[in-house]
N, C-alpha and C. Protein backbone atom coordinates (compact mmCIF):
# COMPACT_ATOMS: atom_id res chain seq x y z
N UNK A 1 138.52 84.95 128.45
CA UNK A 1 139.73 85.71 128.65
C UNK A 1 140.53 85.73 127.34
N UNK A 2 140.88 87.12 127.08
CA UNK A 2 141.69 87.37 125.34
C UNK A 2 143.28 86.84 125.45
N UNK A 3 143.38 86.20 125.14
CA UNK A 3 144.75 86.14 124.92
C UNK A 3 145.51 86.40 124.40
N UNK A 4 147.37 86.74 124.85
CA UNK A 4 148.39 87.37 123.61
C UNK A 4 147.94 87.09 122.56
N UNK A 5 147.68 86.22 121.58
CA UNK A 5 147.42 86.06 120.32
C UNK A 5 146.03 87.29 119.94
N UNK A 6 145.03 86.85 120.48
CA UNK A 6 143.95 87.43 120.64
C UNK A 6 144.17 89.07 120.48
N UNK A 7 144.85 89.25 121.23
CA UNK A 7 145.47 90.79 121.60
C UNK A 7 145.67 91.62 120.55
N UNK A 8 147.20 91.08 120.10
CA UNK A 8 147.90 90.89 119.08
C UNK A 8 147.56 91.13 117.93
N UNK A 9 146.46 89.61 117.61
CA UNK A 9 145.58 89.88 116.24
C UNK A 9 144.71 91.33 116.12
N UNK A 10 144.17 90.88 117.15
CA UNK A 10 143.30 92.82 117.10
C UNK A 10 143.98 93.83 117.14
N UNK A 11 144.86 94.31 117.36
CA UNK A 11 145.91 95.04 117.24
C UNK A 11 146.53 95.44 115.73
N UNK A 12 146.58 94.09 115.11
CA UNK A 12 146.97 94.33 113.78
C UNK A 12 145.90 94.34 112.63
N UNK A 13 144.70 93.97 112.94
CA UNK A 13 143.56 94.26 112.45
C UNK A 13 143.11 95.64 111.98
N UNK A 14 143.73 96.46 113.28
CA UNK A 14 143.29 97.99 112.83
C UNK A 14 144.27 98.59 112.42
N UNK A 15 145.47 97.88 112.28
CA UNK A 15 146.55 98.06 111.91
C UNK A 15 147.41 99.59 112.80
N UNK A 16 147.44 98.96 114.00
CA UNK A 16 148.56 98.82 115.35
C UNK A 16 149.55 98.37 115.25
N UNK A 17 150.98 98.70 115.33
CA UNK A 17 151.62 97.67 115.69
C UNK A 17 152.22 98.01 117.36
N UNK A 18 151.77 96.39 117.20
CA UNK A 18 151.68 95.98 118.86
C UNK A 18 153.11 95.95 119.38
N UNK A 19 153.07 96.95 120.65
CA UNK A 19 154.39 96.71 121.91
C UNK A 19 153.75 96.66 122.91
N UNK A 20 154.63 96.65 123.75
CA UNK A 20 154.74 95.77 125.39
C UNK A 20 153.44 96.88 125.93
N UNK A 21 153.56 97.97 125.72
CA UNK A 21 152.15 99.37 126.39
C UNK A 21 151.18 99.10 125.56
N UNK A 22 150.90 98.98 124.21
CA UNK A 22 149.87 99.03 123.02
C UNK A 22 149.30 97.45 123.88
N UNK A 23 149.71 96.70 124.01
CA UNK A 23 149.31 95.15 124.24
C UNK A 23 148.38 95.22 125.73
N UNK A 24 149.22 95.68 126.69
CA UNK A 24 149.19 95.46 127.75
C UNK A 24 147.59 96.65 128.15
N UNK A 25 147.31 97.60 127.62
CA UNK A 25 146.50 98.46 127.60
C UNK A 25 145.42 97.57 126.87
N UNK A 26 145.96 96.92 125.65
CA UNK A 26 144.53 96.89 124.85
C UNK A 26 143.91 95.40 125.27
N UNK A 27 144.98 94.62 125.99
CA UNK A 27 144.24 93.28 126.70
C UNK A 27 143.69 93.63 128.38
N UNK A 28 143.88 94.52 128.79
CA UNK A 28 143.04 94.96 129.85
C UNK A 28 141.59 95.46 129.64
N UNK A 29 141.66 96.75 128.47
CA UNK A 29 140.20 96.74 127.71
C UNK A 29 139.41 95.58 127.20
N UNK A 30 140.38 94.70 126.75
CA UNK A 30 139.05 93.78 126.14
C UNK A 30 139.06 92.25 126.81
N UNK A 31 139.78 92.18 128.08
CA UNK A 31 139.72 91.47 129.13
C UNK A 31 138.66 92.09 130.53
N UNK A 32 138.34 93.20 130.38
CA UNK A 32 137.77 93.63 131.66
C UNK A 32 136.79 94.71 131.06
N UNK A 33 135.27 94.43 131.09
CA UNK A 33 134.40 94.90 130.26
C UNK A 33 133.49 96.31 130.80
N UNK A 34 134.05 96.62 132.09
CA UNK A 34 133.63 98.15 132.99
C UNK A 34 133.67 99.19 132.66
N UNK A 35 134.34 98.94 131.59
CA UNK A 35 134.30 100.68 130.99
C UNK A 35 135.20 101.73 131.35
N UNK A 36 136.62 100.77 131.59
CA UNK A 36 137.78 101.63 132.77
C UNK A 36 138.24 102.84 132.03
N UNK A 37 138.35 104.10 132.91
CA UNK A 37 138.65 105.07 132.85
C UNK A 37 140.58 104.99 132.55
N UNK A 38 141.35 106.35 131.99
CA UNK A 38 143.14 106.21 132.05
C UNK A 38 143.45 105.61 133.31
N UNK A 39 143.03 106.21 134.39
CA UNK A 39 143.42 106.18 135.33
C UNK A 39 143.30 104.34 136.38
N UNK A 40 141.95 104.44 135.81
CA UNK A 40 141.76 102.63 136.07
C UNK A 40 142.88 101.46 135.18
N UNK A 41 143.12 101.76 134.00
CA UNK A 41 143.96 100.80 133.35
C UNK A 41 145.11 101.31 133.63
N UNK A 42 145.71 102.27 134.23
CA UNK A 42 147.37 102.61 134.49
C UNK A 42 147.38 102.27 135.60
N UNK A 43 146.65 101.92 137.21
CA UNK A 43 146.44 101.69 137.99
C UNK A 43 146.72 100.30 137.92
N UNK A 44 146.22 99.33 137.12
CA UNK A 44 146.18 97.72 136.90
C UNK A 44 146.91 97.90 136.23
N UNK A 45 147.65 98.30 135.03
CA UNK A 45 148.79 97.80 134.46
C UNK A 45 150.43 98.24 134.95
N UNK A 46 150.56 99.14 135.42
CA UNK A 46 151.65 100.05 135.97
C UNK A 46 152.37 98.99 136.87
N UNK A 47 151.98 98.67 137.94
CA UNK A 47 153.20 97.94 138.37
C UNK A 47 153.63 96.43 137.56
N UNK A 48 152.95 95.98 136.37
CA UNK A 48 153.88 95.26 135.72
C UNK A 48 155.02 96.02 134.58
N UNK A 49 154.55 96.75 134.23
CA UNK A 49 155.60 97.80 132.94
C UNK A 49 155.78 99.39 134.08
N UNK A 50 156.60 99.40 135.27
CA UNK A 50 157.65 100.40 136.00
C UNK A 50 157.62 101.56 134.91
N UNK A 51 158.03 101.04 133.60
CA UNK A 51 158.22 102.53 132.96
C UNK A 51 157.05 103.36 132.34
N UNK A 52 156.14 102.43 132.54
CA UNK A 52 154.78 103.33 131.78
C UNK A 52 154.58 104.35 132.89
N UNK A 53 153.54 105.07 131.61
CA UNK A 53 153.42 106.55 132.36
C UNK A 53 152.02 106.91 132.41
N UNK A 54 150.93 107.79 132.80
CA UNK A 54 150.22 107.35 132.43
C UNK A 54 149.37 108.34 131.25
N UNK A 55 150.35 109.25 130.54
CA UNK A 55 150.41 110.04 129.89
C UNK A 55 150.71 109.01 128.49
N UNK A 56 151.39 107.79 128.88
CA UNK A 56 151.70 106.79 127.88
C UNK A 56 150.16 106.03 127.32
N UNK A 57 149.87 105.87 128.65
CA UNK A 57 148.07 105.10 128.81
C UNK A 57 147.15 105.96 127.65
N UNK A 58 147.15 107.01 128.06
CA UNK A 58 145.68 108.19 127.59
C UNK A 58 146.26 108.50 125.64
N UNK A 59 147.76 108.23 125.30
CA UNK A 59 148.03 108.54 123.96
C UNK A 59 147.31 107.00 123.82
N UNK A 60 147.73 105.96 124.12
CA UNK A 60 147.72 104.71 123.43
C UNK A 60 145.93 104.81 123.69
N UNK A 61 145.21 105.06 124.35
CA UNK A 61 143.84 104.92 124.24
C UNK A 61 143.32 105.76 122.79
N UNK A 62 143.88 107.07 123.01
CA UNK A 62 143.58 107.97 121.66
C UNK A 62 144.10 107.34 120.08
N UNK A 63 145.04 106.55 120.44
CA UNK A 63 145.53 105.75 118.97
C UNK A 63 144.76 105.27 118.95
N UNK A 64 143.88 104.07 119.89
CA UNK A 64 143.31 103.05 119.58
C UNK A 64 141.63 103.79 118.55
N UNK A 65 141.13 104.71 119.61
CA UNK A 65 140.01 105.06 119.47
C UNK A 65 139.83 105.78 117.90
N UNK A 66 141.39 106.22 117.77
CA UNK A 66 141.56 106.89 116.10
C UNK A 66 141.63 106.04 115.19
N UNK A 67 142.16 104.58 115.26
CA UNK A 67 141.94 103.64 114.68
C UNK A 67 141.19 102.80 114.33
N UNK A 68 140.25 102.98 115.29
CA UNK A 68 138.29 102.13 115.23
C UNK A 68 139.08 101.39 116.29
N UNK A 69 140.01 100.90 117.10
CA UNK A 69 139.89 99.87 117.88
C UNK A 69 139.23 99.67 118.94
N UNK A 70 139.16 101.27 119.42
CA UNK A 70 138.44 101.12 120.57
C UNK A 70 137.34 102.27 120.29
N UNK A 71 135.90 102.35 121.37
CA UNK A 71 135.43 103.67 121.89
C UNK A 71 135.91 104.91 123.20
N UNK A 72 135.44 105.79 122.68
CA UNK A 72 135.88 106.66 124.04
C UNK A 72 134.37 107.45 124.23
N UNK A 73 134.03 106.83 125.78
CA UNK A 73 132.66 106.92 126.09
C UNK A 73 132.42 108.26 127.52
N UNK A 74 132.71 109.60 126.75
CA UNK A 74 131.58 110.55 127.70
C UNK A 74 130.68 110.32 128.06
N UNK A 75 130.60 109.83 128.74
CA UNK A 75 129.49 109.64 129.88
C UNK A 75 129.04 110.36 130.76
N UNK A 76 129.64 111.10 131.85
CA UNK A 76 129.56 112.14 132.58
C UNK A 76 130.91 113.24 132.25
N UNK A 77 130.72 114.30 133.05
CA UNK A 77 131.98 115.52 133.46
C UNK A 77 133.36 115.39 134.14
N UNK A 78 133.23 114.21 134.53
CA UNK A 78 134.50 113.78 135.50
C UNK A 78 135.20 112.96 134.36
N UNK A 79 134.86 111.62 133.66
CA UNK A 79 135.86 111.14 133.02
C UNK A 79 135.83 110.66 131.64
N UNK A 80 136.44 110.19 130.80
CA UNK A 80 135.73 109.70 129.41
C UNK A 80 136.24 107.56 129.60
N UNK A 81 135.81 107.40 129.27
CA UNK A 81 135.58 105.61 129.57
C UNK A 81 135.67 104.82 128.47
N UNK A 82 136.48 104.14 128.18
CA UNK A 82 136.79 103.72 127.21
C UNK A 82 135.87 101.99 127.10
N UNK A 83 136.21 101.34 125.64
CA UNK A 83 135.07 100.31 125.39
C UNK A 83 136.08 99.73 124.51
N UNK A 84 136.42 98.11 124.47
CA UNK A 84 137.33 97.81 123.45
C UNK A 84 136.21 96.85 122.27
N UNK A 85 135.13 97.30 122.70
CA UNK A 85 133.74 96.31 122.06
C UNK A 85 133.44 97.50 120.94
N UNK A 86 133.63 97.69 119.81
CA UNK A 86 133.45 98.41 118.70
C UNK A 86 132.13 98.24 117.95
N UNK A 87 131.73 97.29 118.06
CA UNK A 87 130.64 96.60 117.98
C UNK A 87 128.82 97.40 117.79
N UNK A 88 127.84 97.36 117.18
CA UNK A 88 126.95 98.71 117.62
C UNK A 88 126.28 97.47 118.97
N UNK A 89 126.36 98.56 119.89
CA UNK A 89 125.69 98.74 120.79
C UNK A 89 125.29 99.25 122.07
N UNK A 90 124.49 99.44 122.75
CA UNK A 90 123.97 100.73 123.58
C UNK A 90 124.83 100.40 124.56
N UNK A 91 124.53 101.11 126.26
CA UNK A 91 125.52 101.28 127.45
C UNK A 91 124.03 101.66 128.41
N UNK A 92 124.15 101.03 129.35
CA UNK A 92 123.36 101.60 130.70
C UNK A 92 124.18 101.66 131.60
N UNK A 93 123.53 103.49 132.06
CA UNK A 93 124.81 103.73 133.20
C UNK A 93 124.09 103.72 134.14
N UNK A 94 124.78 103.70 135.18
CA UNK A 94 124.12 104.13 136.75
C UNK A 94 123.79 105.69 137.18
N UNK A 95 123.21 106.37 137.28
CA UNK A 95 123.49 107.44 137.37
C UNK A 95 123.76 107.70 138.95
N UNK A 96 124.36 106.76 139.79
CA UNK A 96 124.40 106.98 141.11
C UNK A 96 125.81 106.21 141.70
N UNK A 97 125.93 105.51 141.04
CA UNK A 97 127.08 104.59 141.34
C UNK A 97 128.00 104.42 139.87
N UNK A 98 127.54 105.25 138.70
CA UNK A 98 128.30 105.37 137.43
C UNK A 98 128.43 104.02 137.01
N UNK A 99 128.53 102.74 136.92
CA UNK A 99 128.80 101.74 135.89
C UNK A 99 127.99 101.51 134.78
N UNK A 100 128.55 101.16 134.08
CA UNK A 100 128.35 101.33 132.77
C UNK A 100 128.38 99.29 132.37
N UNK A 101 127.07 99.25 131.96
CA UNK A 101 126.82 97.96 130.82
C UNK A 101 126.94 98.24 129.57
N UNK A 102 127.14 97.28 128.98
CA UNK A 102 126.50 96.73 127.24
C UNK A 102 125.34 96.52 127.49
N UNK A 103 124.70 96.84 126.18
CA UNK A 103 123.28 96.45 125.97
C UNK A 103 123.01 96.31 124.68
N UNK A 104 122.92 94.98 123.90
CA UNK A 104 123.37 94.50 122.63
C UNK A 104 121.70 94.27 122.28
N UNK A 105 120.48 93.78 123.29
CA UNK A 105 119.30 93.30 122.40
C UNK A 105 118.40 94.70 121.80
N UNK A 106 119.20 95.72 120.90
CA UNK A 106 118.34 97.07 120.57
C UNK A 106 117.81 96.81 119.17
N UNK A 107 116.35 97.00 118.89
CA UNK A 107 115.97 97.06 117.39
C UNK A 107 117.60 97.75 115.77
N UNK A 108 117.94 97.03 115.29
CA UNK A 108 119.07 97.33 114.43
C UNK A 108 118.28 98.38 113.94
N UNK A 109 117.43 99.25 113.59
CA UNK A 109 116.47 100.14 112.95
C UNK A 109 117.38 101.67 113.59
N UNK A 110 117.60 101.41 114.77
CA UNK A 110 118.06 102.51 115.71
C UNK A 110 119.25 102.69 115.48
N UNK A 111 120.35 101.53 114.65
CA UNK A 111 121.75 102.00 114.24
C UNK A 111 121.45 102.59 112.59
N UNK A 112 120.41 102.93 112.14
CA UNK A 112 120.24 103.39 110.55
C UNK A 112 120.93 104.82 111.08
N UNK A 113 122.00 104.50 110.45
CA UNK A 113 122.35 106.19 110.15
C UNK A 113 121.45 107.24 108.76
N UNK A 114 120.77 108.21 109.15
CA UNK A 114 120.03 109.07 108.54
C UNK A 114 121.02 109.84 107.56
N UNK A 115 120.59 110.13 105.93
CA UNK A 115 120.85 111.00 105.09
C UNK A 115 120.87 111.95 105.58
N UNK A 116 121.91 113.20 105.38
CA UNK A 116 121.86 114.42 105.57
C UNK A 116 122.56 115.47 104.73
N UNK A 117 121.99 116.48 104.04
CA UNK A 117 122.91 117.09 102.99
C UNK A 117 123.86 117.78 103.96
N UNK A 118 125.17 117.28 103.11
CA UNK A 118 126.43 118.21 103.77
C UNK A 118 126.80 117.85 104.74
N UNK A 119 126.78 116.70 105.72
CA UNK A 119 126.62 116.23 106.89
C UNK A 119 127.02 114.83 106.75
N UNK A 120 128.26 114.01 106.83
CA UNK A 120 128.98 112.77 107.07
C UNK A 120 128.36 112.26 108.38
N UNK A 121 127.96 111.43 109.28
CA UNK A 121 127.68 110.75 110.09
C UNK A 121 128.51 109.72 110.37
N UNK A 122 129.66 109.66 111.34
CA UNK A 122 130.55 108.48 111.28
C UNK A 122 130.16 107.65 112.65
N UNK A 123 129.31 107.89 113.44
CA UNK A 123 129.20 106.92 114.68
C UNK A 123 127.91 107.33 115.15
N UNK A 124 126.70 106.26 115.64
CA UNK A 124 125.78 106.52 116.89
C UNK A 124 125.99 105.95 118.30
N UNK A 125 125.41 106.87 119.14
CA UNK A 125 125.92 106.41 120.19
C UNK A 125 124.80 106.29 120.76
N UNK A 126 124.45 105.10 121.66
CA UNK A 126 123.19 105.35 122.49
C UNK A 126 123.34 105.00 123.72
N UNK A 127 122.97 105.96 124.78
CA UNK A 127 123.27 105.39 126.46
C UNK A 127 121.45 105.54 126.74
N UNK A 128 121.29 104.74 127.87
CA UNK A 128 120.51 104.86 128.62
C UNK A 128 121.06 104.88 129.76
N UNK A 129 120.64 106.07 130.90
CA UNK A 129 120.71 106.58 132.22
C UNK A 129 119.38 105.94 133.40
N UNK A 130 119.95 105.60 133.98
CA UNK A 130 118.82 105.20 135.67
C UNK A 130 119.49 105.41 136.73
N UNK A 131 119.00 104.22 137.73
CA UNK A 131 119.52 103.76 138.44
C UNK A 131 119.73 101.91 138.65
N UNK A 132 121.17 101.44 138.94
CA UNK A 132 120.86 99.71 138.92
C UNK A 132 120.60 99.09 139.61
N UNK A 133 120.49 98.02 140.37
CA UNK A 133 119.20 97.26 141.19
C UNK A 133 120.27 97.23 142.18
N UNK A 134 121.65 97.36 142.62
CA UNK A 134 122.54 97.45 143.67
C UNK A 134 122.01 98.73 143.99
N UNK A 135 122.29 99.92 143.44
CA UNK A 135 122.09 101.27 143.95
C UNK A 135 120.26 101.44 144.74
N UNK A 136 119.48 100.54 143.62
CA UNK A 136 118.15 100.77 144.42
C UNK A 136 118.13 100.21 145.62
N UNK A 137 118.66 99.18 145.63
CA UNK A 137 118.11 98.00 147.14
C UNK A 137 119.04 99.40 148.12
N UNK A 138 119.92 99.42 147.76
CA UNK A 138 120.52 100.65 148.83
C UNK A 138 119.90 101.81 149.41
């Protein structure tokens, strides 16, 4: 579990400066590793900060994600899913029940970003799609 300090420090790392919404958003991301959607972290944080909004939530995710702090993970058409793990590594989703893992043991060969004339490359992304062993036994 991250703590204020924890928070805090990462926060000023990407050079954030941290308030009561920036904090409270970015220790829910990197306290709770599901891949929560705006609507999931304004849901859990909202009734401690009354005045957040959740129009407040979806800017402070877009700061973060403009800052390297966080990812913002399209996954499907319905929502984009955020990741406070910046870190390279893949995601397995459900394609039936949507959750979303980490998946950290991938050959490093697969994060080589490729030369390309005229062409900057600033991020890879890799998902793998199935189904997970809850959705099968079902």
């Amino acid at each position: 579990m991250k703590t204020f300090g924890d928070i805090h420090r990462h926060l000023i790392q990407y050079s954030i400066r941290p308030s009561q919404q920036r904090t409270s958003v970015m220790g829910y991301l990197m306290n709770h590793k599901t891949h929560p959607t705006v609507d999931e972290i304004y849901n859990a944080i909202s009734p401690d900060i009354p005045t957040l909004s959740k129009t407040t939530v979806y800017n402070t995710l877009n700061l973060f994600v403009k800052k390297g702090a966080a990812l913002a993970l399209t996954l499907d058409d319905k929502n984009v899913r955020y990741d406070a793990n910046v870190s390279n590594h893949a995601h397995i989703i459900c394609s039936k029940c949507g959750i979303v893992h980490d998946l950290f043991d991938l050959d490093p060969n697969l994060y080589k970003l490729p030369k390309m004339d005229g062409f900057t490359i600033n991020a890879v992304e890799i998902s793998y799609y199935g189904v997970c062993g809850a959705c099968k036994e079902s």
